[in-house]
Structure formats: C-alpha cells, structure tokens
N, C-alpha and C. Protein backbone atom coordinates (compact mmCIF):
# COMPACT_ATOMS: atom_id res chain seq x y z
N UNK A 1 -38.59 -11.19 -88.12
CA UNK A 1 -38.96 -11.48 -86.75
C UNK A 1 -40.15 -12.43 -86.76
N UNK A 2 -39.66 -13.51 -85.97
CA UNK A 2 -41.28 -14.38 -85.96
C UNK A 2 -42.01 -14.03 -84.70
N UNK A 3 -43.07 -14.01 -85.13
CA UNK A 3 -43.68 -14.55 -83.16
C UNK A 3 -44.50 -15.71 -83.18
N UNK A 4 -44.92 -16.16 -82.71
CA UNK A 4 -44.89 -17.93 -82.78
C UNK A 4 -46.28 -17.63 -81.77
N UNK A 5 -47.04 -18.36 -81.57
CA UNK A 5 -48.21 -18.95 -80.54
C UNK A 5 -47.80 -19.18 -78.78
N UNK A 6 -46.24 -19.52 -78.55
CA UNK A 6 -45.84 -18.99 -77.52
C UNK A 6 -45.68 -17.42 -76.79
N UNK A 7 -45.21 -16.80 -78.04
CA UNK A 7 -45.21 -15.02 -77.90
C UNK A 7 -46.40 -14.87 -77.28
N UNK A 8 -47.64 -15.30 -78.11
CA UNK A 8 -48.91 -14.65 -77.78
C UNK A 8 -49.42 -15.21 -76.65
N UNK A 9 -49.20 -16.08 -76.10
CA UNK A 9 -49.76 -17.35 -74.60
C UNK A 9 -48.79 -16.44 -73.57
N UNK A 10 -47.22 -16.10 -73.64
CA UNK A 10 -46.59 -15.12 -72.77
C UNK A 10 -47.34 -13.66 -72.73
N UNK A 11 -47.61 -12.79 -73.59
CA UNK A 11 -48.08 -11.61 -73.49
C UNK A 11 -49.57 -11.29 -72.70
N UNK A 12 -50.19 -12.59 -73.17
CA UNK A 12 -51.41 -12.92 -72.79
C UNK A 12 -51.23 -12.59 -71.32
N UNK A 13 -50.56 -13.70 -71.14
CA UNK A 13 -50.34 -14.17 -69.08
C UNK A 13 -49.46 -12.69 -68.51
N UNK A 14 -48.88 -12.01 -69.53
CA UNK A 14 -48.42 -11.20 -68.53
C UNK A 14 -49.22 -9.56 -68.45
N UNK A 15 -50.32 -9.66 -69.42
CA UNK A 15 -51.38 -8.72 -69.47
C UNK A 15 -52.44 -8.65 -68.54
N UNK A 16 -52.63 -10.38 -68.18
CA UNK A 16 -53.07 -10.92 -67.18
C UNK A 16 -53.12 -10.79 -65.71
N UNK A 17 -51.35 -10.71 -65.78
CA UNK A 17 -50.47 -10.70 -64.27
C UNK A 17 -50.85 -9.32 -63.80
N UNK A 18 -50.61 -7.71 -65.16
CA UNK A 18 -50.45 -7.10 -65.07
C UNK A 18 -51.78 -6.72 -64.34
N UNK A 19 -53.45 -7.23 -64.18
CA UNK A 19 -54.46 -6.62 -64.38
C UNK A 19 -54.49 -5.95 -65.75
N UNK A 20 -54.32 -6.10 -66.76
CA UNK A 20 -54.24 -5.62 -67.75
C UNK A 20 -55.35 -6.09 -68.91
N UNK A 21 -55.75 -4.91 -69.72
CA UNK A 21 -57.02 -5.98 -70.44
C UNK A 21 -56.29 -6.10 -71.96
N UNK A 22 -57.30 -6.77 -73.18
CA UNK A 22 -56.18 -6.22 -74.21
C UNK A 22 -56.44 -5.43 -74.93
N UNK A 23 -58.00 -4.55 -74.50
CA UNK A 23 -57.61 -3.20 -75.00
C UNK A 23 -57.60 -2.03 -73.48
N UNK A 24 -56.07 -1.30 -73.79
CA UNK A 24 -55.63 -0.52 -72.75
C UNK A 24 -56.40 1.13 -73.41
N UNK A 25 -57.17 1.81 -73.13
CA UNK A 25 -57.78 3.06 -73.15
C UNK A 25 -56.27 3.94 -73.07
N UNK A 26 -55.71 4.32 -71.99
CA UNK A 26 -54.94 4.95 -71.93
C UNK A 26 -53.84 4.92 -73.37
N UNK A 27 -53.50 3.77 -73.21
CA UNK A 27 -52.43 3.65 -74.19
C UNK A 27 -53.32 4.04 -75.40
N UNK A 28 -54.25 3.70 -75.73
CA UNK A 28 -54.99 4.46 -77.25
C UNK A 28 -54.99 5.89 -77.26
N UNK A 29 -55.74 6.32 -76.35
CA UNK A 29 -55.56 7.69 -75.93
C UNK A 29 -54.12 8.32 -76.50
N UNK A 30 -53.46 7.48 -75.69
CA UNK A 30 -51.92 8.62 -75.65
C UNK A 30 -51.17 8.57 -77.34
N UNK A 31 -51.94 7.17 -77.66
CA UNK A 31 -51.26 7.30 -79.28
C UNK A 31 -51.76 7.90 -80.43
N UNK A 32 -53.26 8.79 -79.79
CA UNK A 32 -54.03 9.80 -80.54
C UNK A 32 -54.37 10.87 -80.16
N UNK A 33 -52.92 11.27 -79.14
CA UNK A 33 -52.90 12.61 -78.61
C UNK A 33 -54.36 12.79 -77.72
N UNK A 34 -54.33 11.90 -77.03
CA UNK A 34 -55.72 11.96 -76.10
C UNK A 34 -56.44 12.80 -76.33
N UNK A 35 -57.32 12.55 -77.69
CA UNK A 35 -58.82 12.57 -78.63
C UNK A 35 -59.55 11.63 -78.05
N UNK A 36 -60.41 11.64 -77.02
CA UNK A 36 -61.00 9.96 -76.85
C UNK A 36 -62.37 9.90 -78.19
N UNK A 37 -63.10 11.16 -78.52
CA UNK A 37 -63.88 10.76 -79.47
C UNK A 37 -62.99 10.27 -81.07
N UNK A 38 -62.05 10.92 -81.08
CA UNK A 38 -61.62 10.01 -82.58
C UNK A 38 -60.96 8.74 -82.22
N UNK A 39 -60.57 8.19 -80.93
CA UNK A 39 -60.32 7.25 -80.97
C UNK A 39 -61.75 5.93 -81.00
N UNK A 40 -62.94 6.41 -80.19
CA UNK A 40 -64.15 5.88 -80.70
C UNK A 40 -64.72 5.88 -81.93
N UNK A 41 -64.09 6.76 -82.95
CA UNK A 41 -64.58 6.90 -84.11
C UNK A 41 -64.07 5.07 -84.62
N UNK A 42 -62.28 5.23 -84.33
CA UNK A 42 -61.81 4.37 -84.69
C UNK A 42 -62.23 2.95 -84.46
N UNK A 43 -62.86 2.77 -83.02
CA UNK A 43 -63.20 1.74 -82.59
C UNK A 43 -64.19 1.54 -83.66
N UNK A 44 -65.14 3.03 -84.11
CA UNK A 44 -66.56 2.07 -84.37
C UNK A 44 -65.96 1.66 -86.13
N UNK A 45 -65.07 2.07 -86.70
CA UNK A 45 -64.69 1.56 -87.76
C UNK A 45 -63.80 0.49 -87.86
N UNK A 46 -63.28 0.11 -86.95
CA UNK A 46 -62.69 -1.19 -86.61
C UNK A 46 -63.74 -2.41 -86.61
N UNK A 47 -64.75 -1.61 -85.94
CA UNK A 47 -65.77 -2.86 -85.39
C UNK A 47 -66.75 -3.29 -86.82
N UNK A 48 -66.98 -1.97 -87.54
CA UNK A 48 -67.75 -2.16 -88.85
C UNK A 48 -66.96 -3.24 -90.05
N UNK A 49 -65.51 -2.90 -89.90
CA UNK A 49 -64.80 -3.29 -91.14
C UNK A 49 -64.24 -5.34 -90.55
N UNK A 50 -64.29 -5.18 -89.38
CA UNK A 50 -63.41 -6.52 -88.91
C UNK A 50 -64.29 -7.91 -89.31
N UNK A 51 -65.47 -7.89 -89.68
CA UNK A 51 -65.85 -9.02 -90.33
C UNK A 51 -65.35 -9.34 -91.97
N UNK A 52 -65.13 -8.37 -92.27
CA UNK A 52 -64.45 -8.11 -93.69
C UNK A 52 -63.21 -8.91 -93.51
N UNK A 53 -62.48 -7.75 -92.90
CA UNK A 53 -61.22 -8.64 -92.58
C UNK A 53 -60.82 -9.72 -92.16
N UNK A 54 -61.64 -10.40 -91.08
CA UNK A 54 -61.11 -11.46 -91.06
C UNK A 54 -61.62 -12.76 -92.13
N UNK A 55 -62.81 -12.32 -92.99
CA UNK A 55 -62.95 -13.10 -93.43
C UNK A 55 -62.08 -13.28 -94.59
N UNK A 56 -60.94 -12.43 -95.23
CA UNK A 56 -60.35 -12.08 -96.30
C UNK A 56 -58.90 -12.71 -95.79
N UNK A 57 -58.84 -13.44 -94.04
CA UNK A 57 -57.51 -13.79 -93.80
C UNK A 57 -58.31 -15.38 -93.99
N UNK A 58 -59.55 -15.51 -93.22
CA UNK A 58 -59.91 -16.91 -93.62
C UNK A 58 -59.59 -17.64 -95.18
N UNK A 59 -60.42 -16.68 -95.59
CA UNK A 59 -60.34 -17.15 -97.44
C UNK A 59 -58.70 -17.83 -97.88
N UNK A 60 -58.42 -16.54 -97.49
CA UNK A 60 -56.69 -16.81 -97.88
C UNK A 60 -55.91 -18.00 -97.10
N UNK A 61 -56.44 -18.57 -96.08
CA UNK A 61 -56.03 -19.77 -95.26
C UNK A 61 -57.08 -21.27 -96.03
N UNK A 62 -57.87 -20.75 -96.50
CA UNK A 62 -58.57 -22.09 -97.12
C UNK A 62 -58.12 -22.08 -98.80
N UNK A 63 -57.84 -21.58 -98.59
CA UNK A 63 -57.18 -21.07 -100.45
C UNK A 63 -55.42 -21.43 -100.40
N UNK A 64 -55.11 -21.99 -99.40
CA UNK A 64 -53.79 -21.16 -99.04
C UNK A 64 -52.64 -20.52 -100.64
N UNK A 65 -53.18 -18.95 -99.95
CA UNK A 65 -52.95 -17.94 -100.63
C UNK A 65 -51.99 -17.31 -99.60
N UNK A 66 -50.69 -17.64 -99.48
CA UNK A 66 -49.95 -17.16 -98.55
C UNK A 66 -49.39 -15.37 -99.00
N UNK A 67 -49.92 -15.00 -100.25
CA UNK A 67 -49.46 -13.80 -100.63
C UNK A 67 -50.61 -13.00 -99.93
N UNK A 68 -51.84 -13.34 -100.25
CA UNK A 68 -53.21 -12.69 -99.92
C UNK A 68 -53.52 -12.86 -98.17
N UNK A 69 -52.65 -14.06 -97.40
CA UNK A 69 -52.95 -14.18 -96.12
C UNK A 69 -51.76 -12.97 -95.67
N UNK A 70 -50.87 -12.68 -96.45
CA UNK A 70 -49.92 -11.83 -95.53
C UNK A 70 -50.22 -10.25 -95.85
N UNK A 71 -51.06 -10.05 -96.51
CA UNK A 71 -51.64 -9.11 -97.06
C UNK A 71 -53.14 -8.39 -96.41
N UNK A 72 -53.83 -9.75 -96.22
CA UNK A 72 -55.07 -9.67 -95.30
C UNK A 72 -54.42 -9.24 -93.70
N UNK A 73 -53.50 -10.12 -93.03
CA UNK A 73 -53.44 -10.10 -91.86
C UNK A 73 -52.46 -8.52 -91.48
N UNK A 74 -51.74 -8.33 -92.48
CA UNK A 74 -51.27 -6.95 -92.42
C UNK A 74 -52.17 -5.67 -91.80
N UNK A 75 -52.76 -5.83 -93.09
CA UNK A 75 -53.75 -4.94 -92.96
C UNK A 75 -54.99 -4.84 -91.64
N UNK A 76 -55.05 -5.71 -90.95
CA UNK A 76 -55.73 -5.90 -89.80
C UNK A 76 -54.41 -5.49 -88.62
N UNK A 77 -53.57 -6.21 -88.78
CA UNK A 77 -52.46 -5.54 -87.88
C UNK A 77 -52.67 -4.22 -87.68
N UNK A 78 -52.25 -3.07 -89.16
CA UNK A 78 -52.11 -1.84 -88.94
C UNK A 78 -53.75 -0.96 -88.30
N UNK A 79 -54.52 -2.09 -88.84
CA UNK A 79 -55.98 -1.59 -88.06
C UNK A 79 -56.16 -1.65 -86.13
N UNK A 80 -55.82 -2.81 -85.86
CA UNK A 80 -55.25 -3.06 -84.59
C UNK A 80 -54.55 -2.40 -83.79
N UNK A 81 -53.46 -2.14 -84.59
CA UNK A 81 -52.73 -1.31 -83.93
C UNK A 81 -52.67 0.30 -83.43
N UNK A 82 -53.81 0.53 -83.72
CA UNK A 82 -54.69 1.98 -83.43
C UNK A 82 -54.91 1.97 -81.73
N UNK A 83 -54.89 1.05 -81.61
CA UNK A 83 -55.30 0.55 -79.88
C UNK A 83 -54.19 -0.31 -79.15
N UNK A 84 -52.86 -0.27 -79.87
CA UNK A 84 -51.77 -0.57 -78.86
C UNK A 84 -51.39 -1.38 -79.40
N UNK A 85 -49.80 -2.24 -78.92
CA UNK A 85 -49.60 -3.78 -79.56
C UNK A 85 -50.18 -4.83 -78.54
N UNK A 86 -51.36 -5.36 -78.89
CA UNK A 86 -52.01 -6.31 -77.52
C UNK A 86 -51.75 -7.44 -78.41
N UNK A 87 -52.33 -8.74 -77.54
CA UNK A 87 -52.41 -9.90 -78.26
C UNK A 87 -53.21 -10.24 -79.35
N UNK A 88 -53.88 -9.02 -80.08
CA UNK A 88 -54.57 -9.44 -81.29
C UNK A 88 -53.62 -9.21 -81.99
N UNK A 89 -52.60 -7.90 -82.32
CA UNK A 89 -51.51 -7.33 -83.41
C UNK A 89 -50.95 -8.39 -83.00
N UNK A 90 -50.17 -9.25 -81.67
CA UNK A 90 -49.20 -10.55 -82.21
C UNK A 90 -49.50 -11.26 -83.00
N UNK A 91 -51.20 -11.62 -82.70
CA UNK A 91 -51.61 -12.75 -83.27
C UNK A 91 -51.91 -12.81 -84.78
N UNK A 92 -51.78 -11.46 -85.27
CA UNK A 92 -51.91 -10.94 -86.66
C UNK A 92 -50.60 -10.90 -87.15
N UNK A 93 -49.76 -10.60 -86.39
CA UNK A 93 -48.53 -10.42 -87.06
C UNK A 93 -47.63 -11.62 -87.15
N UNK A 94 -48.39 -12.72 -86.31
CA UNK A 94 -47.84 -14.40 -86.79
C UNK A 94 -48.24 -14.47 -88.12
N UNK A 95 -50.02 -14.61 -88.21
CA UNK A 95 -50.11 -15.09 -89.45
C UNK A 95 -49.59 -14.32 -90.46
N UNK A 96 -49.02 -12.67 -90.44
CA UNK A 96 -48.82 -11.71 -91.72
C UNK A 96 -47.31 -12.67 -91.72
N UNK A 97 -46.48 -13.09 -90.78
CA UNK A 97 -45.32 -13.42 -91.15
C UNK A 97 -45.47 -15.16 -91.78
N UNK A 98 -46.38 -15.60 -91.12
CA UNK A 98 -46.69 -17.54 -91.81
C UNK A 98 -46.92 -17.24 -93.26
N UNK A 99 -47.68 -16.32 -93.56
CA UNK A 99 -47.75 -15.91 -95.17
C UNK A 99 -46.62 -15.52 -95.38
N UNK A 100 -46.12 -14.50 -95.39
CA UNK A 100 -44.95 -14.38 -95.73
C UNK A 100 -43.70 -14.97 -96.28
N UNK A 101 -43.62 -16.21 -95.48
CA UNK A 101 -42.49 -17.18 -95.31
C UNK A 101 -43.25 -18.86 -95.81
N UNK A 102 -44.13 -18.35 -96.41
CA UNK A 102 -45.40 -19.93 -97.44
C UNK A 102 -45.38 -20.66 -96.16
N UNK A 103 -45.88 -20.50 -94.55
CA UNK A 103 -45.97 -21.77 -93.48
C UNK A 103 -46.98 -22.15 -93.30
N UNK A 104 -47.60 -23.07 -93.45
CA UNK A 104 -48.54 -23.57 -93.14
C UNK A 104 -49.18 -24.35 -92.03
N UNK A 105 -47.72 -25.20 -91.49
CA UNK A 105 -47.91 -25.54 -89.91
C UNK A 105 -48.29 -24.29 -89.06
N UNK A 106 -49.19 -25.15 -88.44
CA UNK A 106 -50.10 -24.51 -87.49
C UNK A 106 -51.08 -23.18 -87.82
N UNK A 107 -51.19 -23.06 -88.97
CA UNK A 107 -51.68 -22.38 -89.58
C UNK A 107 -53.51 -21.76 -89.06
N UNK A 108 -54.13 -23.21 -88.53
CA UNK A 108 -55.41 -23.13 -88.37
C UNK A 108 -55.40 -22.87 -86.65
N UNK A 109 -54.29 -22.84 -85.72
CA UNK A 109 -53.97 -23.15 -84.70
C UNK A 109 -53.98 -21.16 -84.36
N UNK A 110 -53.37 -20.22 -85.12
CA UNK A 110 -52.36 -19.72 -85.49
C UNK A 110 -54.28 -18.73 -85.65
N UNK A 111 -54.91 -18.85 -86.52
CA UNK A 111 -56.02 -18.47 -87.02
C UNK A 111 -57.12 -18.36 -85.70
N UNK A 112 -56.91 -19.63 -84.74
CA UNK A 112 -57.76 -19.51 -84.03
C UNK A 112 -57.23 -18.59 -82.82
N UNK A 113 -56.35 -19.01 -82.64
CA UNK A 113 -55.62 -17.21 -81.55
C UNK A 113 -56.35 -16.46 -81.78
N UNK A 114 -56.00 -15.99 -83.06
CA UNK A 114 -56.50 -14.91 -83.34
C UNK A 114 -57.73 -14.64 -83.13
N UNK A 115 -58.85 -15.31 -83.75
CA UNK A 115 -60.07 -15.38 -83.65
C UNK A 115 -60.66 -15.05 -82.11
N UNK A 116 -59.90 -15.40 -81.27
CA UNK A 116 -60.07 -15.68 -79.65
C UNK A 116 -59.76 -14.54 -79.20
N UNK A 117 -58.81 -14.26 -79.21
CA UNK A 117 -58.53 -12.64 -78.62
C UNK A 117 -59.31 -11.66 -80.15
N UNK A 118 -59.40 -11.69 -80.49
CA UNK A 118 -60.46 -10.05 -81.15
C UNK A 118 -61.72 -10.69 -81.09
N UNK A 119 -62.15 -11.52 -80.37
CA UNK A 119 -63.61 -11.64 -80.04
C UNK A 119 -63.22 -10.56 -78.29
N UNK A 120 -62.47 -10.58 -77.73
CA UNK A 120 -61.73 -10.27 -76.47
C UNK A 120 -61.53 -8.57 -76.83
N UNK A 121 -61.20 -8.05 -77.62
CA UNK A 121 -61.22 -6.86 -78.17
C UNK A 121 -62.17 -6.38 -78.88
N UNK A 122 -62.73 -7.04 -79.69
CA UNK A 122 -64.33 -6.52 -80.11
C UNK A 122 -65.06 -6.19 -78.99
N UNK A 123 -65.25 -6.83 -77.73
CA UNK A 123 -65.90 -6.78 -76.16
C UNK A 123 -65.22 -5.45 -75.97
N UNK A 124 -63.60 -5.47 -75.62
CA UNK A 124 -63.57 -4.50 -74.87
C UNK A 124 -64.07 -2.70 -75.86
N UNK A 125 -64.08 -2.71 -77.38
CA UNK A 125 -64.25 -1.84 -78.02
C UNK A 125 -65.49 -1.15 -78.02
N UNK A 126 -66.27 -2.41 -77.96
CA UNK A 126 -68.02 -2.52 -78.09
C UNK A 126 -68.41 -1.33 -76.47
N UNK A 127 -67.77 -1.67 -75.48
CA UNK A 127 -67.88 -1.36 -73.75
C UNK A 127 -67.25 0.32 -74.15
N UNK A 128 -66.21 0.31 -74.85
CA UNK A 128 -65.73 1.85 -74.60
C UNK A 128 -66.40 2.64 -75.34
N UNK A 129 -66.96 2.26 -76.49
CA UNK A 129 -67.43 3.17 -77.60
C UNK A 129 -68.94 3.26 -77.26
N UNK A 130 -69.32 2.53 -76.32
CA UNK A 130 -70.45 2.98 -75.70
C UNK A 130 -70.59 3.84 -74.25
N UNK A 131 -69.21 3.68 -73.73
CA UNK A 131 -69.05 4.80 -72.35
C UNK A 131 -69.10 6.55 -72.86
N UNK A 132 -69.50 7.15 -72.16
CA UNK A 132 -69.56 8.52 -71.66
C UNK A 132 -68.35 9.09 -71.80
C-alpha cells in the first residue's frame, strides 16, 4: 500500500473539515481502554524519545539508507500510533514505504510533511500532558 503526499494533504483537509485536531484524546483514550494517565505517560515518552527518532529517519535520508529509513520511520509509526492514525502515522508510513521500495523522489518533500505535522502533534501532546 502506498500513501503518497496527496493521502496526507486529503486527511489533513478532512480533519480540518471535521473540526478535528491531529491528536484526537478520545480516540487515544478508547485505544488504552480509557487510562488517560498511561496514555500521558505515553505522550511524555513520545515527546522524550521523538528527537531521537526523527533524527535516525534524517540520517537515513542523507545517507540514503533506504533499509535504515524504513526501519527508522517504522518505528516512529508504531510510536505514533498510540494516539490514532492522524497525519503524522501517514506521513511516517510514506517514508517507511519510500524505504522500503529504494524511492527517493520526493523524498525530502515526503520528510518535510512529516516534520510539519509532529511539530502539530508535539503541540497538541505538550497541551494534554499538561491538562488536569
């Protein structure tokens, strides 16, 4: 399955349409048996480890290490995905599949999505894991 930079520009606009942010509380909640403190746990280990990670998808994009980029971006996927499929898991799961498949077009295009929305999710994580 690909998802392409269009996937993520549609999900975007219709998260948008929805009033929708791209991190949904509820939906985390309900996928951790509505625990809201272990799901803050999660946030705050998401938030500790995600400079790691993305710098380990960068490396692998300036290296192009398409084994180590599909490997890096994986692994941020399944981290992501603790908090729903929003437009950061698409945007992770382009580049886990551009590695995958050795692509390199749009590669840096593809990187910056990403970068853009989990600055957008780091915000909304940073706001919940500090609420009451």
């Amino acid at each position: 399955m690909k998802t392409n930079l269009h996937d993520i520009a549609v999900c975007r606009k219709e998260k948008w349409q929805n009033n929708e942010i791209v991190f949904d509380k509820d939906e985390a909640l309900e996928i951790h048996g509505n625990e809201e403190e272990f799901v803050k746990e999660l946030a705050e280990m998401f938030l500790y480890d995600f400079s790691d990670q993305i710098s380990l998808i960068k490396e692998a994009i300036t290296c192009r290490n398409s084994s180590d980029l599909e490997k890096a971006a994986h692994k941020l996927k399944g981290a992501v995905a603790n908090f729903g499929k929003n437009t950061v898991y698409k945007a992770a799961l382009n580049l886990e599949m551009m590695g995958r498949e050795n692509r390199w077009d749009d590669v840096q295009e593809a990187y910056g999505a990403l970068t853009k929305e989990a600055e957008r999710l780091i915000h909304a994580l940073r706001k919940f894991v500090k609420s009451k």
